[in-house]
C-alpha atoms as a PDB file:
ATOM      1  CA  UNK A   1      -6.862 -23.693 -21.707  1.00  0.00           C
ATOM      2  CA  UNK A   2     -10.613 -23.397 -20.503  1.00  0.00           C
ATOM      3  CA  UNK A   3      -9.328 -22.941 -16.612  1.00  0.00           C
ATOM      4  CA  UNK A   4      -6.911 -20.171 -18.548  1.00  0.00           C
ATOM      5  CA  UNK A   5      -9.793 -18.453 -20.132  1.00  0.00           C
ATOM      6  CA  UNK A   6     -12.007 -18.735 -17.184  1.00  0.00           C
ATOM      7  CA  UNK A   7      -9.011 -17.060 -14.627  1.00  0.00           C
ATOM      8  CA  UNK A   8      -8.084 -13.904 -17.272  1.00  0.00           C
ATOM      9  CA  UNK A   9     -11.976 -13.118 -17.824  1.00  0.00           C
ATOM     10  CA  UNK A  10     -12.241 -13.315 -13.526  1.00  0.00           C
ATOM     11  CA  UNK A  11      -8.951 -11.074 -13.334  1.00  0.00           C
ATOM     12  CA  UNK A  12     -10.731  -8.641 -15.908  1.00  0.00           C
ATOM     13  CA  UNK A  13     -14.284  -8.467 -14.211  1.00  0.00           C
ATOM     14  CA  UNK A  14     -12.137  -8.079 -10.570  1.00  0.00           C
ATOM     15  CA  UNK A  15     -10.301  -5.026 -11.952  1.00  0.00           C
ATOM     16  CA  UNK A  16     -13.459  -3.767 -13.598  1.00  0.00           C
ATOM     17  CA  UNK A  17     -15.242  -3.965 -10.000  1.00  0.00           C
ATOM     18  CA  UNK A  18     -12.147  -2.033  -8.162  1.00  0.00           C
ATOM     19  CA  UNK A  19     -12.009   0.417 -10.594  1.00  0.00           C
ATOM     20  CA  UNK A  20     -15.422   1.381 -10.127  1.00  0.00           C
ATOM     21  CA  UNK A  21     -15.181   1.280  -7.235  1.00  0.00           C
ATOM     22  CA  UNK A  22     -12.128   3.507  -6.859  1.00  0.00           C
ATOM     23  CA  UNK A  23     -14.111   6.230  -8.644  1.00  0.00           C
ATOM     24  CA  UNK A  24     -17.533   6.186  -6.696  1.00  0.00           C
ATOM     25  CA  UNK A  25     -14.921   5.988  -3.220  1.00  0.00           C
ATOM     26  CA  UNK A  26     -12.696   9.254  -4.334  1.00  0.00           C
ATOM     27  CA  UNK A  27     -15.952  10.944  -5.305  1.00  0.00           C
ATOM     28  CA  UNK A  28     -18.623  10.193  -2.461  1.00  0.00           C
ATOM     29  CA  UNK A  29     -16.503   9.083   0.150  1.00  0.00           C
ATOM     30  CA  UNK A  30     -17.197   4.974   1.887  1.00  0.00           C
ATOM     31  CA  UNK A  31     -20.147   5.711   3.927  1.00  0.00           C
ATOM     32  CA  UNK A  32     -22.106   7.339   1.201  1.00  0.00           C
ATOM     33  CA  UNK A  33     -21.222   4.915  -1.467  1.00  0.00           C
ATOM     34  CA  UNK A  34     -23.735   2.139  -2.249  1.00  0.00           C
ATOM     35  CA  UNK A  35     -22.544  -1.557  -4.335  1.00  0.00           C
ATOM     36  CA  UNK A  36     -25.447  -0.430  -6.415  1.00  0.00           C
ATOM     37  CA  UNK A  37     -23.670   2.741  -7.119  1.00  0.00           C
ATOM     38  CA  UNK A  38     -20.693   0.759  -7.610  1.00  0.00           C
ATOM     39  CA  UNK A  39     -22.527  -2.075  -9.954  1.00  0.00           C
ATOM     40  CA  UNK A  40     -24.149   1.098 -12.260  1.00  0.00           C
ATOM     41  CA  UNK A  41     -20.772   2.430 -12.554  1.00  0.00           C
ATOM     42  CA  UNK A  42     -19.096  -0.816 -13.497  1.00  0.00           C
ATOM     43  CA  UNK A  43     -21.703  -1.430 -15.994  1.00  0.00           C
ATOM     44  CA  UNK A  44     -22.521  -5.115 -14.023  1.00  0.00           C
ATOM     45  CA  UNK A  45     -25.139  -6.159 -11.935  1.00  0.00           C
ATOM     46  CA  UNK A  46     -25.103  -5.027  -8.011  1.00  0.00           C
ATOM     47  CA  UNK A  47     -24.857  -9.117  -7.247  1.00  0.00           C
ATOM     48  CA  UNK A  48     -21.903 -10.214  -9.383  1.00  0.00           C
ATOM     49  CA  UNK A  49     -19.877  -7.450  -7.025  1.00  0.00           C
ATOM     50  CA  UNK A  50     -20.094 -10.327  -4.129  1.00  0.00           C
ATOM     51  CA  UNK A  51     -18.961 -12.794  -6.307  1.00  0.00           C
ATOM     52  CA  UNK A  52     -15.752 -11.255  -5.956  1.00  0.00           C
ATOM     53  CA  UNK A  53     -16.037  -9.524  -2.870  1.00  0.00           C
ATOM     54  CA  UNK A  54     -17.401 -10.586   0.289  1.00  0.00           C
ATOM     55  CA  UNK A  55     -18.384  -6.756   1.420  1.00  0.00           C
ATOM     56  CA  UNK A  56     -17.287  -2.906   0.965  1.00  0.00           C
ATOM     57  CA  UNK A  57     -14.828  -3.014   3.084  1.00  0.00           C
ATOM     58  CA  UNK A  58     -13.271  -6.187   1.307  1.00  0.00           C
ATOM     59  CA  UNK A  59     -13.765  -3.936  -1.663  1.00  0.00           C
ATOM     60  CA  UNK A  60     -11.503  -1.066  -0.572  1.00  0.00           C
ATOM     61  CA  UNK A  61      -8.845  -3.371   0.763  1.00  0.00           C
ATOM     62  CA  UNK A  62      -9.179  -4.596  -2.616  1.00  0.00           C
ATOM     63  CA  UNK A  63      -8.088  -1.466  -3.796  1.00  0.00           C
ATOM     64  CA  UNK A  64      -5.105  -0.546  -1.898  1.00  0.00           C
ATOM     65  CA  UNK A  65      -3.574  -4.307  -2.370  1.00  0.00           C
ATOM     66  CA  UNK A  66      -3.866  -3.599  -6.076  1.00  0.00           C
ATOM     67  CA  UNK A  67      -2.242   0.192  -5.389  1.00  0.00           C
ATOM     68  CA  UNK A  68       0.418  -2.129  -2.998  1.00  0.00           C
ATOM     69  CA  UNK A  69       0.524  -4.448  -5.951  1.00  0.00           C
ATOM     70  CA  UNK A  70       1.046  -2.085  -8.883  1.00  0.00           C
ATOM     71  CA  UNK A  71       3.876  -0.630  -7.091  1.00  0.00           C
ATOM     72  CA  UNK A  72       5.716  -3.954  -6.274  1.00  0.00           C
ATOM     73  CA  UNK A  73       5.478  -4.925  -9.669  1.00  0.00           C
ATOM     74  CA  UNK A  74       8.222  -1.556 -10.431  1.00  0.00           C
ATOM     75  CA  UNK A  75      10.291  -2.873  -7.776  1.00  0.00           C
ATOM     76  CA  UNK A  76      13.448  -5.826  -8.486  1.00  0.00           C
ATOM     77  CA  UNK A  77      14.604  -6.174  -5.432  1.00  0.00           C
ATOM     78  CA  UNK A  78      16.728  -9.026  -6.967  1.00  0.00           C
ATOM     79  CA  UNK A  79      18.779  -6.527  -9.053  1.00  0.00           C
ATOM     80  CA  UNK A  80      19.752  -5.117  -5.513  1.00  0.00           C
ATOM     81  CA  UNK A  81      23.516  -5.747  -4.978  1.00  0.00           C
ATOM     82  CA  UNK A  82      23.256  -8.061  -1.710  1.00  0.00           C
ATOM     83  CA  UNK A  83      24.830  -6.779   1.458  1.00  0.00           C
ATOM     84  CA  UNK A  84      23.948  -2.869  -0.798  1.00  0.00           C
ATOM     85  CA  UNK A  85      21.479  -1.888   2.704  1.00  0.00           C
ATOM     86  CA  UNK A  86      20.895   2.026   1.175  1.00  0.00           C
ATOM     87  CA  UNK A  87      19.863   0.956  -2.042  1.00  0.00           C
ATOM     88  CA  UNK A  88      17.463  -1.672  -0.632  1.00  0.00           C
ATOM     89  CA  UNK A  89      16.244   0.773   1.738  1.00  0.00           C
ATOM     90  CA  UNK A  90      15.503   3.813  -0.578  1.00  0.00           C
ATOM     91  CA  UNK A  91      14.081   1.063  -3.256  1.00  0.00           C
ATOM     92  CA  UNK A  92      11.855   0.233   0.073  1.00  0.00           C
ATOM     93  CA  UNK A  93      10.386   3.497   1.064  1.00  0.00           C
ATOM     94  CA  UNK A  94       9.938   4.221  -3.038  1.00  0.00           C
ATOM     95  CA  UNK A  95       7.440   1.160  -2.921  1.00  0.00           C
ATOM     96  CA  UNK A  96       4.875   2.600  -0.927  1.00  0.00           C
ATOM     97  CA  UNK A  97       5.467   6.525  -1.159  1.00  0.00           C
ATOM     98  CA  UNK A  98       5.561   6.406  -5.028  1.00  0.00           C
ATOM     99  CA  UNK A  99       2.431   4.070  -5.204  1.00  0.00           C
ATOM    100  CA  UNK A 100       0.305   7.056  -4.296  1.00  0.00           C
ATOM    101  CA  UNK A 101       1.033   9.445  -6.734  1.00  0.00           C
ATOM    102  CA  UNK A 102      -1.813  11.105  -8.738  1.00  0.00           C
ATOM    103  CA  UNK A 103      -6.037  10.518  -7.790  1.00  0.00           C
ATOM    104  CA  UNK A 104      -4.732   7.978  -5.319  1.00  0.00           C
ATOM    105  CA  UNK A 105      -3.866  10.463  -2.779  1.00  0.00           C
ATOM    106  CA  UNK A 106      -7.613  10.790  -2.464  1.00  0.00           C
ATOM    107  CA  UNK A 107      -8.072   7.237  -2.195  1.00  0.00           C
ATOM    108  CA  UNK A 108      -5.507   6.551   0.794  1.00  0.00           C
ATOM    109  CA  UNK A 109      -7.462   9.517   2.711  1.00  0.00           C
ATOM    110  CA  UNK A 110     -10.788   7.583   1.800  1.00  0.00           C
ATOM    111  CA  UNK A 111      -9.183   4.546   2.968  1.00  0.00           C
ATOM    112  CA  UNK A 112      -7.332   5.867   6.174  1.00  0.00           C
ATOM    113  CA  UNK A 113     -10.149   7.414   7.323  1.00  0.00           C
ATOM    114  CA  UNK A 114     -11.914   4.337   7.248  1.00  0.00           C
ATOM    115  CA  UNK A 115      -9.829   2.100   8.898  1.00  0.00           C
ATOM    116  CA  UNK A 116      -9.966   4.533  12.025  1.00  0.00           C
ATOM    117  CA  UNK A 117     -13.505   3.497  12.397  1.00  0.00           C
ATOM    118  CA  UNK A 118     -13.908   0.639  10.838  1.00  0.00           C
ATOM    119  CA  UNK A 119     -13.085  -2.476  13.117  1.00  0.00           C
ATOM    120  CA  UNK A 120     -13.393  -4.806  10.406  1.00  0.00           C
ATOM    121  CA  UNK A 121     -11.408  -2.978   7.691  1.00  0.00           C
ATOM    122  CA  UNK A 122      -8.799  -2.476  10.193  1.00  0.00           C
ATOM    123  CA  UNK A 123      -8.364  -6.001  10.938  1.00  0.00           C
ATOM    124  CA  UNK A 124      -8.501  -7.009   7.319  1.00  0.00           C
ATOM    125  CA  UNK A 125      -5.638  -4.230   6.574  1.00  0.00           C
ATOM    126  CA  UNK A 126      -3.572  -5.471   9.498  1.00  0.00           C
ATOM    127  CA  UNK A 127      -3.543  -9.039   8.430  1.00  0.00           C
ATOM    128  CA  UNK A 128      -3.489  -9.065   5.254  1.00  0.00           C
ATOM    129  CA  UNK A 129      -1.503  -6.007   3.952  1.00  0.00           C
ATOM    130  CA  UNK A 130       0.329  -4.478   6.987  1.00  0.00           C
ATOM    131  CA  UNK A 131       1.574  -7.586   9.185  1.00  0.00           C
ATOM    132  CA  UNK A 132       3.159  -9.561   5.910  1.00  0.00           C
ATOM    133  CA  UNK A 133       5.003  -6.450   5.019  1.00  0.00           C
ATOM    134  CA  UNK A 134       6.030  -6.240   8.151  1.00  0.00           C
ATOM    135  CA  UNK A 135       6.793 -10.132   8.503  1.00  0.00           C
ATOM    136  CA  UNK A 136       8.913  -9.880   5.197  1.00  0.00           C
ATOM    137  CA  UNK A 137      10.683  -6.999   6.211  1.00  0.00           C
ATOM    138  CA  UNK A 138      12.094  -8.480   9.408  1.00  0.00           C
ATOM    139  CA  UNK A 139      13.329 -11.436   7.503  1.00  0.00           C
ATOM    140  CA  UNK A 140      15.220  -9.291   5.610  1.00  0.00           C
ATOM    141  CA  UNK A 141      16.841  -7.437   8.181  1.00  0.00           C
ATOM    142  CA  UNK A 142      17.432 -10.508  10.478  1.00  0.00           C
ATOM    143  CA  UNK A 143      19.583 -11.384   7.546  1.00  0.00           C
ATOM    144  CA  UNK A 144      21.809  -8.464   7.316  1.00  0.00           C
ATOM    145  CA  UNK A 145      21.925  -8.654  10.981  1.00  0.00           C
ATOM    146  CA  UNK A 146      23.449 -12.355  10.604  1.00  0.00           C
ATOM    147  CA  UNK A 147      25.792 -11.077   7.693  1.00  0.00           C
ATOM    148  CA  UNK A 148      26.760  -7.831   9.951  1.00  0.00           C
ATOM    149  CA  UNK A 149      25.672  -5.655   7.865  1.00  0.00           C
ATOM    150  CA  UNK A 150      23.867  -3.692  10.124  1.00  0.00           C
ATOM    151  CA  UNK A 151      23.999  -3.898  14.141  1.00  0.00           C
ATOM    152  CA  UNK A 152      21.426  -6.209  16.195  1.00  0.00           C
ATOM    153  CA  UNK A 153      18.381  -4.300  16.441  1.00  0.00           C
ATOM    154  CA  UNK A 154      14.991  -4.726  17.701  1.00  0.00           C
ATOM    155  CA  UNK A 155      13.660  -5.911  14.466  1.00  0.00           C
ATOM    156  CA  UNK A 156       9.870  -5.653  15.465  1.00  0.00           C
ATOM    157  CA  UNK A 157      10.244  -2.215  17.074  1.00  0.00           C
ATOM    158  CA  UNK A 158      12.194  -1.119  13.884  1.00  0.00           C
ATOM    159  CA  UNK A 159      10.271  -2.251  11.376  1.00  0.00           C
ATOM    160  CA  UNK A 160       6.799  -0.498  12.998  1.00  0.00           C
ATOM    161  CA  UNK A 161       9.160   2.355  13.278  1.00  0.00           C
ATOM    162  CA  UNK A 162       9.924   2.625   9.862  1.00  0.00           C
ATOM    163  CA  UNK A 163       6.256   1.656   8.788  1.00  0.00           C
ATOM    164  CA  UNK A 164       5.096   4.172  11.095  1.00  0.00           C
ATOM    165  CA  UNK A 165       7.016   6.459   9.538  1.00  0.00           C
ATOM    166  CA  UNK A 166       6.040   6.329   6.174  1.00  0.00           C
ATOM    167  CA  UNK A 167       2.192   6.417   7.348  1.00  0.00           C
ATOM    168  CA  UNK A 168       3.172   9.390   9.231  1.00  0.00           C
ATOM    169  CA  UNK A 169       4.228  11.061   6.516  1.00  0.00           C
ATOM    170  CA  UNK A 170       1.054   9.918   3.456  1.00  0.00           C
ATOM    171  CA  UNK A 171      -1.610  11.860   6.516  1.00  0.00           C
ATOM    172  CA  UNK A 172       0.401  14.354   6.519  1.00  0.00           C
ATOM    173  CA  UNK A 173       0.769  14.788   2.767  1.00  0.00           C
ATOM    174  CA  UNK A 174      -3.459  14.410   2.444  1.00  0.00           C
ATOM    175  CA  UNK A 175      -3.329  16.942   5.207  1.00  0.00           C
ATOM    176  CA  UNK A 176      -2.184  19.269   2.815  1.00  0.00           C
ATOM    177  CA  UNK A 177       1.640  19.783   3.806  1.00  0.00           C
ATOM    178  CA  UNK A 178       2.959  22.211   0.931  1.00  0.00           C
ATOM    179  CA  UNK A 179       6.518  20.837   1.920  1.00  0.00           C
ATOM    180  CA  UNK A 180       5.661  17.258   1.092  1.00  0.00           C
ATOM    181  CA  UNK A 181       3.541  17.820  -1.990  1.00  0.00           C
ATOM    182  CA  UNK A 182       6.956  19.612  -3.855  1.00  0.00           C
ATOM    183  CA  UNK A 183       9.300  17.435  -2.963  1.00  0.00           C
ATOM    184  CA  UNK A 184       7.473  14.199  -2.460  1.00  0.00           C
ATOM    185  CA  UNK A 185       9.984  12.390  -5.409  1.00  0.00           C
ATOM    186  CA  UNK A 186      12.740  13.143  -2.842  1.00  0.00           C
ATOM    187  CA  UNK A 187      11.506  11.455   0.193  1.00  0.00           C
ATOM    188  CA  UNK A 188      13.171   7.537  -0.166  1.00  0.00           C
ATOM    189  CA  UNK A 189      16.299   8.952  -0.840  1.00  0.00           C
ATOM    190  CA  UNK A 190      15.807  11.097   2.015  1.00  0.00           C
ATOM    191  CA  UNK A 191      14.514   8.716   4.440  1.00  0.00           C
ATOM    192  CA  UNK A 192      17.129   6.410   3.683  1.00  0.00           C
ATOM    193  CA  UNK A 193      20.139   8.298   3.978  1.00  0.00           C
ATOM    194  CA  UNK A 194      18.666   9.940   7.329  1.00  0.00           C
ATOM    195  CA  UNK A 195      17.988   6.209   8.901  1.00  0.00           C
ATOM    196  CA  UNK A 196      21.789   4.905   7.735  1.00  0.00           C
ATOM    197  CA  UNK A 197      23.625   8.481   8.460  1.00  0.00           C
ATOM    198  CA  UNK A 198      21.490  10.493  11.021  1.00  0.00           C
ATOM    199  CA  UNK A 199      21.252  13.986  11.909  1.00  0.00           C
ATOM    200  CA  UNK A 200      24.911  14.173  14.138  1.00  0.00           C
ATOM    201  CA  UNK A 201      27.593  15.052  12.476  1.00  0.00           C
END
């Protein structure tokens, strides 16, 4: 019951740190931000941040796993009919597209800028966000690929086709793309029906 306690007071003072954090990031950018501005606006002291986090960086990974998070926690990929590829897939590109809606739009273009520069922060995102989702999503179509659901593909070329994709198309939504901010909603339905039906007729 103590452990309990102990985790759900840890989870609390984590999510108190990233949020903080979130809002000093969106406003002054990485660079510019300090963990002492961060600590004064999480109402803590500057060294409990590294008591959950190890550095800034670490602290805006932190972030976008708990954006990544947030929006897996909307998604049942059980309830997905097996063998039902178009579902799965617009259910797929919903995950990620939808999980930037609102302020964290300015977030991701905090965060993408960053990991252009940032050797460390790229690494981090690579292993620890990027390459599982890619791992996971390979699995997945290995197995339709074994059930014939779908043709034998390159499954690492597709997958960092598809992910490219979608990362193609947040920069060019912080970019400012007029197209993409009215009809962002549409976009898994869209992507998905263009990867399973094309463009030929």
């Amino acid at each position: 019951m103590k452990e309990e306690i102990q985790k759900q007071l840890n989870t609390t003072r984590r999510n108190q740190i990233l949020d903080a954090a979130a809002r000093v990031f969106a406003q002054k950018g990485f660079h510019p931000t300090t963990t002492r501005d961060i600590a004064k606006e999480a109402g803590i002291a500057e060294g409990t941040i590294y008591n959950y986090f190890e550095s800034k960086a670490a602290l805006l990974l932190g972030i976008f796993d708990r954006m990544s998070e947030t929006a897996r926690q909307d998604v049942d990929f059980l309830k997905i009919t097996p063998g039902d590829i178009r579902t799965f897939l617009r259910v797929y590109f919903r995950q990620p597209l939808m999980a930037l809606k609102s302020d964290n739009f300015e977030l991701f273009r905090v965060i993408v800028s960053e990991i252009m520069v940032n050797q460390e922060l790229r690494a981090l995102y690579y292993h620890k966000i990027l390459e599982p989702t890619l791992s996971i999503s390979e699995t997945i179509f290995q197995q339709w690929i074994d059930q014939q659901v779908i043709k034998p593909v390159n499954l690492k070329l597709t997958m960092r086709a598809i992910s490219g994709m979608i990362m193609g198309l947040i920069v060019e939504y912080v970019m400012g793309d007029e197209t993409l901010e009215t009809r962002w909603e549409e976009l898994p339905d869209f992507l998905a029906d263009l990867i399973l039906d094309g463009i030929k007729e």
